[in-house]
PDB file of N, CA and C in Angstrom:
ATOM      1  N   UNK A   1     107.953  78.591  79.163  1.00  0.00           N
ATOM      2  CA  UNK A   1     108.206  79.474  78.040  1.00  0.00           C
ATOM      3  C   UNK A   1     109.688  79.845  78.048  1.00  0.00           C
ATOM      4  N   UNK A   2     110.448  79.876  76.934  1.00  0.00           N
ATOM      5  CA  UNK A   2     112.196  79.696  76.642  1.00  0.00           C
ATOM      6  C   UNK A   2     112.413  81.427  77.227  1.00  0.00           C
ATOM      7  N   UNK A   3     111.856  82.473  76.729  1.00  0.00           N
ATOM      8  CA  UNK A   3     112.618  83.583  76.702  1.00  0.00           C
ATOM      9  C   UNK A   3     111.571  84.083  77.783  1.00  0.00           C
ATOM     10  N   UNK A   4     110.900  83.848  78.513  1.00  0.00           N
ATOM     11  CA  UNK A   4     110.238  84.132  79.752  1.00  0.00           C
ATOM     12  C   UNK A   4     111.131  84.237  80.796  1.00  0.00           C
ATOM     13  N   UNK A   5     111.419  86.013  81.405  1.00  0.00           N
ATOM     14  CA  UNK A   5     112.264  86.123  82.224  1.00  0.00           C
ATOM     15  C   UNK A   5     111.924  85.477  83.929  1.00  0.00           C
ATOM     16  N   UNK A   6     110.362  85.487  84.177  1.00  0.00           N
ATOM     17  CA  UNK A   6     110.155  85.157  85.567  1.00  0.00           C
ATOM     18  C   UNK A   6     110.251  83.437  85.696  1.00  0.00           C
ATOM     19  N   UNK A   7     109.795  82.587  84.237  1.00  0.00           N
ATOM     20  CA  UNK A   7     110.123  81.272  84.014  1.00  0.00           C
ATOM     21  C   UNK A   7     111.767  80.733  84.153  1.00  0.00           C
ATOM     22  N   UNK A   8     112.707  81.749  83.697  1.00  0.00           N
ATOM     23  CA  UNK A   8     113.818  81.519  83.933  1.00  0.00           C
ATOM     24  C   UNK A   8     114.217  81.772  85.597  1.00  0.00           C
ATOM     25  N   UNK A   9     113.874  82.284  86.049  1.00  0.00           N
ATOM     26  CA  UNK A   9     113.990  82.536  87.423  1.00  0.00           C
ATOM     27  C   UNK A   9     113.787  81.345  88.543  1.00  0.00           C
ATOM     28  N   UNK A  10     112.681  81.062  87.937  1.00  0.00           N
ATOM     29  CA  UNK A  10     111.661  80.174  88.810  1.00  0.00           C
ATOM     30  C   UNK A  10     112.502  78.754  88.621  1.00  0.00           C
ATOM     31  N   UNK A  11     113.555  78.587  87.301  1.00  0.00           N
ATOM     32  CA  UNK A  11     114.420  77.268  86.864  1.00  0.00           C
ATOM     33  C   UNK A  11     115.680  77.975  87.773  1.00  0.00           C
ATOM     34  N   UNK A  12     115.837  79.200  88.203  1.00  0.00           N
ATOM     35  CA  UNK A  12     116.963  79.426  88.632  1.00  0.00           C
ATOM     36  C   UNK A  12     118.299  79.816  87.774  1.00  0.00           C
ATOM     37  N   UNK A  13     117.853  79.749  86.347  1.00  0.00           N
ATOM     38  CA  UNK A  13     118.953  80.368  85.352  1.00  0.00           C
ATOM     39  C   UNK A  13     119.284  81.864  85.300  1.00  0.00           C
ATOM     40  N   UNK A  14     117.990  82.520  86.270  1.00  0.00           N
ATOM     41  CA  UNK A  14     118.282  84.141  86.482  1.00  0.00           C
ATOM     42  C   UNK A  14     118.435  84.394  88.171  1.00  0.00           C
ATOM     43  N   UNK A  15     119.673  85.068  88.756  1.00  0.00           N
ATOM     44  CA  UNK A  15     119.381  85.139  89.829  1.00  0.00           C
ATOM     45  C   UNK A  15     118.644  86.092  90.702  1.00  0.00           C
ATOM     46  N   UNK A  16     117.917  85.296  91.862  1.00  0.00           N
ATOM     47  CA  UNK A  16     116.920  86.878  92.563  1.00  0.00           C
ATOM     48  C   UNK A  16     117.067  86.819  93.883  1.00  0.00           C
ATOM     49  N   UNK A  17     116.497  87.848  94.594  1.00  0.00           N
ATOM     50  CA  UNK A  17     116.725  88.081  96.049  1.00  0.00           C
ATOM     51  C   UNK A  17     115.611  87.083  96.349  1.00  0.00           C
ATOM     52  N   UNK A  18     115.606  85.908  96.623  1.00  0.00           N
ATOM     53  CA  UNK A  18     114.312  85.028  96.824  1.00  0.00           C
ATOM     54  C   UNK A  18     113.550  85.297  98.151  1.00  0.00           C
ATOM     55  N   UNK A  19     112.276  85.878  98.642  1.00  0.00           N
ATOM     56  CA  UNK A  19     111.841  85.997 100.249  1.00  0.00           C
ATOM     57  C   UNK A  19     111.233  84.808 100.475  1.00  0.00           C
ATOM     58  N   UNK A  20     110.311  84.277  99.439  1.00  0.00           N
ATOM     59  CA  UNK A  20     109.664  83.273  99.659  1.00  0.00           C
ATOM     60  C   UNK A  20     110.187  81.928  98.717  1.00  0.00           C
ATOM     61  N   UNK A  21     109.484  80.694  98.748  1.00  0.00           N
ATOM     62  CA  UNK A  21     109.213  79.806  97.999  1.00  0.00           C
ATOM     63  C   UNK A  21     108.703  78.423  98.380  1.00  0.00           C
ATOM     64  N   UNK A  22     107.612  78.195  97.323  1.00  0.00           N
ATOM     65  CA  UNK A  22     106.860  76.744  97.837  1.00  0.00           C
ATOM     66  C   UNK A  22     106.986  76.061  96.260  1.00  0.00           C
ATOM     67  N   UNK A  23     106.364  74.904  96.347  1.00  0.00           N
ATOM     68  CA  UNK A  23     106.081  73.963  95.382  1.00  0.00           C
ATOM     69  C   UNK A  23     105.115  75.014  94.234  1.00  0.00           C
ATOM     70  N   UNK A  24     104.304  75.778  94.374  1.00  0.00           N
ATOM     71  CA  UNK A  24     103.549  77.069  93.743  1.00  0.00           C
ATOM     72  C   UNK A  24     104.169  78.135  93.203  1.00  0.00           C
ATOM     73  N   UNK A  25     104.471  78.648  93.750  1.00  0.00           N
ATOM     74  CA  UNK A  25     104.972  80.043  93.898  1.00  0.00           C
ATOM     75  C   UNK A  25     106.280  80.790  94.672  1.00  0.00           C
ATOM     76  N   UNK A  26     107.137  81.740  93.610  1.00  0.00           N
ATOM     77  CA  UNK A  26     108.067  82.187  94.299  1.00  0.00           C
ATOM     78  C   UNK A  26     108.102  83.901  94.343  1.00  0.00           C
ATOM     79  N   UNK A  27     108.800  83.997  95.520  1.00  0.00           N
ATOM     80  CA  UNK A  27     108.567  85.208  95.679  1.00  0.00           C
ATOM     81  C   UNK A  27     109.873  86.190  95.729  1.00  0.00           C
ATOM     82  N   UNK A  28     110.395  87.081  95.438  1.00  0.00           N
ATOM     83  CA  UNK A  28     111.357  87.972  95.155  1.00  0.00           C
ATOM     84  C   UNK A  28     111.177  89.385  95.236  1.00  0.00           C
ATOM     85  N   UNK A  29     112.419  90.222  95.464  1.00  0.00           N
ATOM     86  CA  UNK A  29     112.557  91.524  95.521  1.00  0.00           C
ATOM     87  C   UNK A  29     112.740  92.248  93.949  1.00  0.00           C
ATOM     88  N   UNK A  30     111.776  93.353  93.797  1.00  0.00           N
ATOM     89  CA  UNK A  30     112.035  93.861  92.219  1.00  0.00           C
ATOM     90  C   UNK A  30     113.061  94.476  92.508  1.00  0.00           C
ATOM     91  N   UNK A  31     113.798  94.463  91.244  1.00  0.00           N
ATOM     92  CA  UNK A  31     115.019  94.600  90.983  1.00  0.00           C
ATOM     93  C   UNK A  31     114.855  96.522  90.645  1.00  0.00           C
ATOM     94  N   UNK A  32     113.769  97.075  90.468  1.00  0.00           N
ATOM     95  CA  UNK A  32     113.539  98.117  90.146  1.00  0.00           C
ATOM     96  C   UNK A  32     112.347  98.760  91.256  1.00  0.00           C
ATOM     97  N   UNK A  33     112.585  98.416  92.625  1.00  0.00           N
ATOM     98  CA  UNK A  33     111.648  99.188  93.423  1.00  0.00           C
ATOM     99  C   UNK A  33     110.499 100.190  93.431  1.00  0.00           C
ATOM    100  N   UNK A  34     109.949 100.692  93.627  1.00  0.00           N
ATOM    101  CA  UNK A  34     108.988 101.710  93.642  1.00  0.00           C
ATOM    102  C   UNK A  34     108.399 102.282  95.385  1.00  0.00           C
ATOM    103  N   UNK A  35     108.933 101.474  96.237  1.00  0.00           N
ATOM    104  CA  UNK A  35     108.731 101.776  98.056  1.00  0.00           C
ATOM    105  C   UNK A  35     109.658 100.692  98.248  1.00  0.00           C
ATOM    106  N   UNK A  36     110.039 100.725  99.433  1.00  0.00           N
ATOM    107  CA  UNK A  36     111.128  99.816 100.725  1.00  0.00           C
ATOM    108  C   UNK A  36     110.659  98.948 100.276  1.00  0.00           C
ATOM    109  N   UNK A  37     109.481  98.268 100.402  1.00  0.00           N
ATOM    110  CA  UNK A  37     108.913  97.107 100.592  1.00  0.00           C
ATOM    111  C   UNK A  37     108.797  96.900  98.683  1.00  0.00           C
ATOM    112  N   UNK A  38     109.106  96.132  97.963  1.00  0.00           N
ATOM    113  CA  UNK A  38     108.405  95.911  96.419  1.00  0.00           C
ATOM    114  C   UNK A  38     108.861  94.637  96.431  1.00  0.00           C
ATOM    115  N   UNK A  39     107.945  93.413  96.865  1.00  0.00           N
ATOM    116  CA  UNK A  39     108.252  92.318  96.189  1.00  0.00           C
ATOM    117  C   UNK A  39     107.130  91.527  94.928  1.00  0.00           C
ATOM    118  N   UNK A  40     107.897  90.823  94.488  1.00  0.00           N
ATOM    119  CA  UNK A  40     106.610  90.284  93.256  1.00  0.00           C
ATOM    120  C   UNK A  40     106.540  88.407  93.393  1.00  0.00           C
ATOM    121  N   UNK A  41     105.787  88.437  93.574  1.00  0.00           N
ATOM    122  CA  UNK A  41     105.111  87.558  93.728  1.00  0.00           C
ATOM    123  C   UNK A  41     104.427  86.516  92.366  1.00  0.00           C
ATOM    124  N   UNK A  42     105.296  85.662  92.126  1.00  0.00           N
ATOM    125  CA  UNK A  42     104.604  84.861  91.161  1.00  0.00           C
ATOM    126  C   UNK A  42     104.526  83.393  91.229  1.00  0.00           C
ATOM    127  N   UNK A  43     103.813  83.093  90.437  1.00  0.00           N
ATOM    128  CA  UNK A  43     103.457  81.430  90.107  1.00  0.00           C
ATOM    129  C   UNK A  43     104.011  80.866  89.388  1.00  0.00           C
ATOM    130  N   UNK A  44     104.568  79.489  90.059  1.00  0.00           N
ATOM    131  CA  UNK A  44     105.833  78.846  89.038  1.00  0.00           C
ATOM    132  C   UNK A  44     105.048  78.541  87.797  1.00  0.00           C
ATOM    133  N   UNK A  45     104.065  78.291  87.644  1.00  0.00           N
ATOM    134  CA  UNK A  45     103.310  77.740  86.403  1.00  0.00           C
ATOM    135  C   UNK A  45     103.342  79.019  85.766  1.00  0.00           C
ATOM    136  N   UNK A  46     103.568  78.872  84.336  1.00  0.00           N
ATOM    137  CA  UNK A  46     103.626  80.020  83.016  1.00  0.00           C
ATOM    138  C   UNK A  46     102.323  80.302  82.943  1.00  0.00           C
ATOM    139  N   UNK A  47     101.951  81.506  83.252  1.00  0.00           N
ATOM    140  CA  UNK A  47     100.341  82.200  82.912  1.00  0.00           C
ATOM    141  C   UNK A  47     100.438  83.729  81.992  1.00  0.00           C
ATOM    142  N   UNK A  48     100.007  83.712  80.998  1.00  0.00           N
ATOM    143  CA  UNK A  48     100.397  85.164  80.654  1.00  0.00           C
ATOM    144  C   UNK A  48     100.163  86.296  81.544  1.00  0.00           C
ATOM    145  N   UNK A  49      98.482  85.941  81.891  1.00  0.00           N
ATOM    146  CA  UNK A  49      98.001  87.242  82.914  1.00  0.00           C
ATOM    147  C   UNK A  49      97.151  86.670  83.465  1.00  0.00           C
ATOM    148  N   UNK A  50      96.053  87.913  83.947  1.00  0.00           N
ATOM    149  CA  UNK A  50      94.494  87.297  84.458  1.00  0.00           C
ATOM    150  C   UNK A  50      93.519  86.718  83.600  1.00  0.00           C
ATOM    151  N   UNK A  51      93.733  87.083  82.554  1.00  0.00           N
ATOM    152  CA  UNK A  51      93.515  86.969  80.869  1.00  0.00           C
ATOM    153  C   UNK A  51      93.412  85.162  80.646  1.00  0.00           C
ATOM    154  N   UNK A  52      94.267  84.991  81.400  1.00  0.00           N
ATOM    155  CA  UNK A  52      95.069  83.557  81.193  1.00  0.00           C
ATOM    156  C   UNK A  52      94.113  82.083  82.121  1.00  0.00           C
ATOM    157  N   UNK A  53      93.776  82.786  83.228  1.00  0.00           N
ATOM    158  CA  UNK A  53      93.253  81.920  84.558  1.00  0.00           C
ATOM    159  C   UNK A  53      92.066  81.529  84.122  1.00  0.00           C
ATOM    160  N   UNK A  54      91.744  80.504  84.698  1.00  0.00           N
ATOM    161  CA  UNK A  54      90.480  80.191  84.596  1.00  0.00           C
ATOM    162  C   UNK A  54      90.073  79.267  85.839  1.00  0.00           C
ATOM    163  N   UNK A  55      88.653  78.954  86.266  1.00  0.00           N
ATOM    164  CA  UNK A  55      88.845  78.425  87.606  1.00  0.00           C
ATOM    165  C   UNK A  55      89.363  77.254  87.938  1.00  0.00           C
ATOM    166  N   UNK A  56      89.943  76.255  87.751  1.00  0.00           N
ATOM    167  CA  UNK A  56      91.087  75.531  88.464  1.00  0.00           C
ATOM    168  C   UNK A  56      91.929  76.350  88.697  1.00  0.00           C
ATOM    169  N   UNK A  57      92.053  77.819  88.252  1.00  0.00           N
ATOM    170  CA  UNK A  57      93.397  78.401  88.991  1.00  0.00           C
ATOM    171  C   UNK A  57      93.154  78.996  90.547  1.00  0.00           C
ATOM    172  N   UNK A  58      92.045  79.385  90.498  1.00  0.00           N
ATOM    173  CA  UNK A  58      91.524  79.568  92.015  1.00  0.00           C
ATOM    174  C   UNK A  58      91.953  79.317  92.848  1.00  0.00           C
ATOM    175  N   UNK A  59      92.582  78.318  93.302  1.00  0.00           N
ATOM    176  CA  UNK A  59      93.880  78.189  94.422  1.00  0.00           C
ATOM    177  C   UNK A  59      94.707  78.737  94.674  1.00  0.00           C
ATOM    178  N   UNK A  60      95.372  78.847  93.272  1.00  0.00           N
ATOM    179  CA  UNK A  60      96.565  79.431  93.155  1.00  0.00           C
ATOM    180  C   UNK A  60      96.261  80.886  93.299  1.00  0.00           C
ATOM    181  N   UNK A  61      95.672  81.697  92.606  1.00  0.00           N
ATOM    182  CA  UNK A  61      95.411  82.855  92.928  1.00  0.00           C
ATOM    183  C   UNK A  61      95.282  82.987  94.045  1.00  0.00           C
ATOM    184  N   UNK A  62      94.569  82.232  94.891  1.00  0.00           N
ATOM    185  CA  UNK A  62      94.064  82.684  96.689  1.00  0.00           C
ATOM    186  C   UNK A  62      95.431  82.414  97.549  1.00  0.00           C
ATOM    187  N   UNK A  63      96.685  81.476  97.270  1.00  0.00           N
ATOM    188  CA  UNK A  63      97.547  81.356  97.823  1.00  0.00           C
ATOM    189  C   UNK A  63      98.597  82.480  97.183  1.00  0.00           C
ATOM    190  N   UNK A  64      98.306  83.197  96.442  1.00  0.00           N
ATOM    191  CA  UNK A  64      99.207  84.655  96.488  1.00  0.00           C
ATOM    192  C   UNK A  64      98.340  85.549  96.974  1.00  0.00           C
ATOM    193  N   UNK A  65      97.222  85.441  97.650  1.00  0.00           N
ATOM    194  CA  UNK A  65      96.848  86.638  98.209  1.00  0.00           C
ATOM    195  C   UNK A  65      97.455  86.386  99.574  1.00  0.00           C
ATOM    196  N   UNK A  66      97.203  85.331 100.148  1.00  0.00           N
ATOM    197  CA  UNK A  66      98.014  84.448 101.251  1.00  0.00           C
ATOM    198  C   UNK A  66      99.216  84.811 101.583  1.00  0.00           C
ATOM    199  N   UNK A  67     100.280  84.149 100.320  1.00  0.00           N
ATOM    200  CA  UNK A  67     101.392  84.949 100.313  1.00  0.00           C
ATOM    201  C   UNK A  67     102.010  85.955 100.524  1.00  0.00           C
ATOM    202  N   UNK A  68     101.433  86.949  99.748  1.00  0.00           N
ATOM    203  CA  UNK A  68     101.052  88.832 100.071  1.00  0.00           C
ATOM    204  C   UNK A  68     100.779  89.067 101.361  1.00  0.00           C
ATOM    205  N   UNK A  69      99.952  88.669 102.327  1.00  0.00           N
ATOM    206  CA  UNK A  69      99.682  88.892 103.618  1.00  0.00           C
ATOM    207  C   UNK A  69     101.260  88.317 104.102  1.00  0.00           C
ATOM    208  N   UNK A  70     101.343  87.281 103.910  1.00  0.00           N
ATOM    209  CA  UNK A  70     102.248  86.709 105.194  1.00  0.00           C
ATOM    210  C   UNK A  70     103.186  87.574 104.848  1.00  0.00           C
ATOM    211  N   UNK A  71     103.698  87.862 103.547  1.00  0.00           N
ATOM    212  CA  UNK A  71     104.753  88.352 103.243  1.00  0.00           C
ATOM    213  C   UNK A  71     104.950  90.122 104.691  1.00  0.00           C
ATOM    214  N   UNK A  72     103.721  90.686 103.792  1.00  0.00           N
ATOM    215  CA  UNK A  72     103.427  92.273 104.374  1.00  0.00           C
ATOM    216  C   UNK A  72     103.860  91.861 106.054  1.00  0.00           C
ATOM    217  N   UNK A  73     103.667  91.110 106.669  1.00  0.00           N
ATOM    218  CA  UNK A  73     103.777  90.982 107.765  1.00  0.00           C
ATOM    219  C   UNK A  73     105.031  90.947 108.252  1.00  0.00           C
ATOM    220  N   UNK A  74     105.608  89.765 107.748  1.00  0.00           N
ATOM    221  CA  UNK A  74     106.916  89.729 107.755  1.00  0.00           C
ATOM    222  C   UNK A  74     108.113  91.144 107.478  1.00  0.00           C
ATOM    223  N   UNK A  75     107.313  91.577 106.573  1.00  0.00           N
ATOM    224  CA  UNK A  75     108.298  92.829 106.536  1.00  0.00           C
ATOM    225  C   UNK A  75     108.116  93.928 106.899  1.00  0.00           C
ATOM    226  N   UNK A  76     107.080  93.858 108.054  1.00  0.00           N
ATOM    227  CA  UNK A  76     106.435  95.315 109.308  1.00  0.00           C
ATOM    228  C   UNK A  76     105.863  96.596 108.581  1.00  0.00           C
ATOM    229  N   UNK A  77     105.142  95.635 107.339  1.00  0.00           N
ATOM    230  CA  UNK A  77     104.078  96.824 106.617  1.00  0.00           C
ATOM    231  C   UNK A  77     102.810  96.383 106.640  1.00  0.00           C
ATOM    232  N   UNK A  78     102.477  95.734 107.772  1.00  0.00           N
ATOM    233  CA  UNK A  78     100.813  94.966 107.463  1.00  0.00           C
ATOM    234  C   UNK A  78      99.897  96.099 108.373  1.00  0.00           C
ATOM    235  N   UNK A  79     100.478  96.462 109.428  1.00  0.00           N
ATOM    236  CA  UNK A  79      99.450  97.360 110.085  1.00  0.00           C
ATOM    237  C   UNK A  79      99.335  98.506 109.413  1.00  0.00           C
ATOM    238  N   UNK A  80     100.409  99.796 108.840  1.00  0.00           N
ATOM    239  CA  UNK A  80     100.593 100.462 108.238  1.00  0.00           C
ATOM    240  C   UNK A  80      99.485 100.157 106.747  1.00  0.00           C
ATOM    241  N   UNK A  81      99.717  99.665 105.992  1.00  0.00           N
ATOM    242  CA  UNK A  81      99.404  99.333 105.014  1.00  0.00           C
ATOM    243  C   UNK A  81      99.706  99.048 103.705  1.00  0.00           C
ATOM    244  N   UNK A  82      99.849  98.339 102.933  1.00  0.00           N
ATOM    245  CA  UNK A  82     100.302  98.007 101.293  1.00  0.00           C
ATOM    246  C   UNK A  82      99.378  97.957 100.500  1.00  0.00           C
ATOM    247  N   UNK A  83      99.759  97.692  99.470  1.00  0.00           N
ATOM    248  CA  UNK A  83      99.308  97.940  98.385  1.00  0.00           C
ATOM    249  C   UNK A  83      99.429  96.206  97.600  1.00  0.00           C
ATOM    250  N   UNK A  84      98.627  95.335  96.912  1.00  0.00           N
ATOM    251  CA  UNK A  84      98.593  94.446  95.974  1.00  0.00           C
ATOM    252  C   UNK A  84      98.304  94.775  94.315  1.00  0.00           C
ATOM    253  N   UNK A  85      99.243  94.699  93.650  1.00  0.00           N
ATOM    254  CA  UNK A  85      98.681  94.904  92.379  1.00  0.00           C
ATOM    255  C   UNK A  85      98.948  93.957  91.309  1.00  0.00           C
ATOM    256  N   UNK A  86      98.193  93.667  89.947  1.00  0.00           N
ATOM    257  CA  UNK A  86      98.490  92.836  89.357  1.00  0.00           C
ATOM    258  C   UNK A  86      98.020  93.353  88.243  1.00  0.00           C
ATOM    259  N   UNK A  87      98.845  93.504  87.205  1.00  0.00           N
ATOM    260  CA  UNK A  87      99.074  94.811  86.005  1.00  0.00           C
ATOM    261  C   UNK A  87      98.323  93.220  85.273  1.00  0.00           C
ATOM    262  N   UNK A  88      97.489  94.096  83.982  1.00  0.00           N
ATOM    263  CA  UNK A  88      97.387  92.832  83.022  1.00  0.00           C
ATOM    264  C   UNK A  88      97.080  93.575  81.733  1.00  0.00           C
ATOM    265  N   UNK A  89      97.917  92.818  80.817  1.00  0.00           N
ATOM    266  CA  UNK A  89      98.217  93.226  79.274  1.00  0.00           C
ATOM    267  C   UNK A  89      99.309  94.546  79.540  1.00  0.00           C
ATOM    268  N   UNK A  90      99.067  95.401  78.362  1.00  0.00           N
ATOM    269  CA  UNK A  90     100.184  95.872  78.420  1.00  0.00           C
ATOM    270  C   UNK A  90      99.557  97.702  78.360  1.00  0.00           C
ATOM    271  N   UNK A  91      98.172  97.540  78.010  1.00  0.00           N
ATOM    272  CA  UNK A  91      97.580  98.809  78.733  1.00  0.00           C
ATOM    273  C   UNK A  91      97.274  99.049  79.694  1.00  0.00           C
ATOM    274  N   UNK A  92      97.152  97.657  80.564  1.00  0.00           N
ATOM    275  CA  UNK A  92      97.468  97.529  82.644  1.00  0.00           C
ATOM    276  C   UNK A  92      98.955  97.978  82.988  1.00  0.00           C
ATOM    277  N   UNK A  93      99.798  98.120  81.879  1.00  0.00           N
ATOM    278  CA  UNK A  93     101.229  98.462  82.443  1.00  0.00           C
ATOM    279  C   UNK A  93     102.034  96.997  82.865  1.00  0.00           C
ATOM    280  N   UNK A  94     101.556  95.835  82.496  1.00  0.00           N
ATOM    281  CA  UNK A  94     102.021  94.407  82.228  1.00  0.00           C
ATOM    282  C   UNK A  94     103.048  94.308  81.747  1.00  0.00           C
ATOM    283  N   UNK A  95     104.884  94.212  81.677  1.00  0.00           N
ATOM    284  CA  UNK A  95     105.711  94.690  81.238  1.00  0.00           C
ATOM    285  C   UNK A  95     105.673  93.122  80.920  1.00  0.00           C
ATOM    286  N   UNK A  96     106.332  92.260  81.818  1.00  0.00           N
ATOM    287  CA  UNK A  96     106.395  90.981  81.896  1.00  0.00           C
ATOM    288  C   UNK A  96     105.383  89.905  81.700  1.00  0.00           C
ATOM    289  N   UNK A  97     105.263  89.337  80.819  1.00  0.00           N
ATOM    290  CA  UNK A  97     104.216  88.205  80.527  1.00  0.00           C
ATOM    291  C   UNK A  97     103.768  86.971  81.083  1.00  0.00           C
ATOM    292  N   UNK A  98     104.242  87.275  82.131  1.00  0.00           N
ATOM    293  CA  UNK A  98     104.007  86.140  83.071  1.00  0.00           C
ATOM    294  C   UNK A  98     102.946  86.539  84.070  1.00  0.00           C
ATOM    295  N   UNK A  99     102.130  85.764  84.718  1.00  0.00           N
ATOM    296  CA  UNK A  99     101.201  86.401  85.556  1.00  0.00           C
ATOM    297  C   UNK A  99     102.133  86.789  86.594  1.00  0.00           C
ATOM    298  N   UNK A 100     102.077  88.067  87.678  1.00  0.00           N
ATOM    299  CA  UNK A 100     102.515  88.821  88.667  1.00  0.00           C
ATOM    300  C   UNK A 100     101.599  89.175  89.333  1.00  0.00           C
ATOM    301  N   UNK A 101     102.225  89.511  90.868  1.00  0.00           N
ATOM    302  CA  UNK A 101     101.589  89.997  92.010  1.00  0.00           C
ATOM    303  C   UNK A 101     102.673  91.270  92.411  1.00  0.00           C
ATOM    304  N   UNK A 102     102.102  92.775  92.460  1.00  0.00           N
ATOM    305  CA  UNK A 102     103.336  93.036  93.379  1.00  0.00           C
ATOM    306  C   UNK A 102     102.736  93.489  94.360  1.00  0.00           C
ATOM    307  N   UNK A 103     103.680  93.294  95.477  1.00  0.00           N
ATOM    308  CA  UNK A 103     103.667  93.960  96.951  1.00  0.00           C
ATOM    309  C   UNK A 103     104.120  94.756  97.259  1.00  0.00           C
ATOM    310  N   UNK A 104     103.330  96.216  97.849  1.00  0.00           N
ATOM    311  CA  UNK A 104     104.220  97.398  97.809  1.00  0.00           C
ATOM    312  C   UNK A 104     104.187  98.009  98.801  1.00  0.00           C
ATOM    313  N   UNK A 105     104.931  98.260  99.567  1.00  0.00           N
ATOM    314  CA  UNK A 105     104.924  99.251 101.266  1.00  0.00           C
ATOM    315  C   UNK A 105     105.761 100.097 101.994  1.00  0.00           C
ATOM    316  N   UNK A 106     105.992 100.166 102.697  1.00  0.00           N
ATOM    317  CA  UNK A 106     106.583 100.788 103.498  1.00  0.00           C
ATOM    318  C   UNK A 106     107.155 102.357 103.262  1.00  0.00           C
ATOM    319  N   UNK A 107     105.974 102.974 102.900  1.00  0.00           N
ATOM    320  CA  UNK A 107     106.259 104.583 102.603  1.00  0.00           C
ATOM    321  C   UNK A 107     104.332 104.903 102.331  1.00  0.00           C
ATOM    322  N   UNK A 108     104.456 106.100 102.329  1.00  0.00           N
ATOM    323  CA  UNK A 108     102.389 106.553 101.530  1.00  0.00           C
ATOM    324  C   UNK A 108     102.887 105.892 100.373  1.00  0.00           C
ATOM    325  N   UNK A 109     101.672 105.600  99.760  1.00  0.00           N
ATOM    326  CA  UNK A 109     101.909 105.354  98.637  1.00  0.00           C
ATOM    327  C   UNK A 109     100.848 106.331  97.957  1.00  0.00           C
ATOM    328  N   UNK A 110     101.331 106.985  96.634  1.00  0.00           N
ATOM    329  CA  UNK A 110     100.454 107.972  96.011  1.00  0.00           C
ATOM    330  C   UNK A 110      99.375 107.646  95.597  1.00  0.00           C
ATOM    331  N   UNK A 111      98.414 108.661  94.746  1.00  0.00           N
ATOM    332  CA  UNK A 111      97.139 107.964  93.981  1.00  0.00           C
ATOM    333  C   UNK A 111      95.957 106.422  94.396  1.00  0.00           C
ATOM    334  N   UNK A 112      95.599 107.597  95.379  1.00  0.00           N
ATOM    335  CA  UNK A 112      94.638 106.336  96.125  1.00  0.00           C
ATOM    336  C   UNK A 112      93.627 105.993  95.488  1.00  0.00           C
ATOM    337  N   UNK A 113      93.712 104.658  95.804  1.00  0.00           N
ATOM    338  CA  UNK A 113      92.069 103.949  94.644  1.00  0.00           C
ATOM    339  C   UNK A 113      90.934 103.679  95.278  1.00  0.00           C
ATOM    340  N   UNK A 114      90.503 104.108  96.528  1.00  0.00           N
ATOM    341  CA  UNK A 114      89.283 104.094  97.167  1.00  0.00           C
ATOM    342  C   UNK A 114      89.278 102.992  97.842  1.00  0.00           C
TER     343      UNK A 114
END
């Protein structure tokens, strides 16, 4: 998608703090934090949302939960604990139209969801 900011990323025409990257999925620091730890996590393939998946995506989804772990680890918030979220549409708070993962840690995090 042309004016897709995480698609431009993923071509490298936008630059990011990159933590991860495979043939799938790349992974980066938000540029707008919310805890120490906020990275987002996405799939090079253009997906609007969850809205979007269907099961051949099943992989891919399970290798960003994957991701998310190894990541949390790597950055000494896995015992402590994080947070995974994945906003969808734009009454989920979905800013960006691309499917997302974010990873969030290293502080409490407020408003617990059980």
């Amino acid at each position: 998608m042309v004016d897709c900011v995480f698609c431009r990323i993923v071509k490298k025409e936008i630059p990011s703090t990159v933590v991860y990257e495979d043939d799938d999925i790349i992974a980066f620091n938000d540029i707008n934090p919310v805890a120490p730890v906020h990275i987002l996590i996405v799939p090079k393939t253009h997906l609007k949302n969850l809205s979007d998946v269907s099961e051949e995506h099943a992989p891919l989804l399970g290798k960003m939960l994957l991701v998310a772990s190894k990541l949390a680890e790597e950055k000494g918030i896995s015992e402590k604990g994080f947070r995974t979220v994945i906003n969808n549409g734009p009454e989920g708070g979905q800013i960006v139209m691309h499917l997302h993962m974010h990873l969030i840690g290293g502080k409490q995090l407020g408003h617990k969801m059980g």
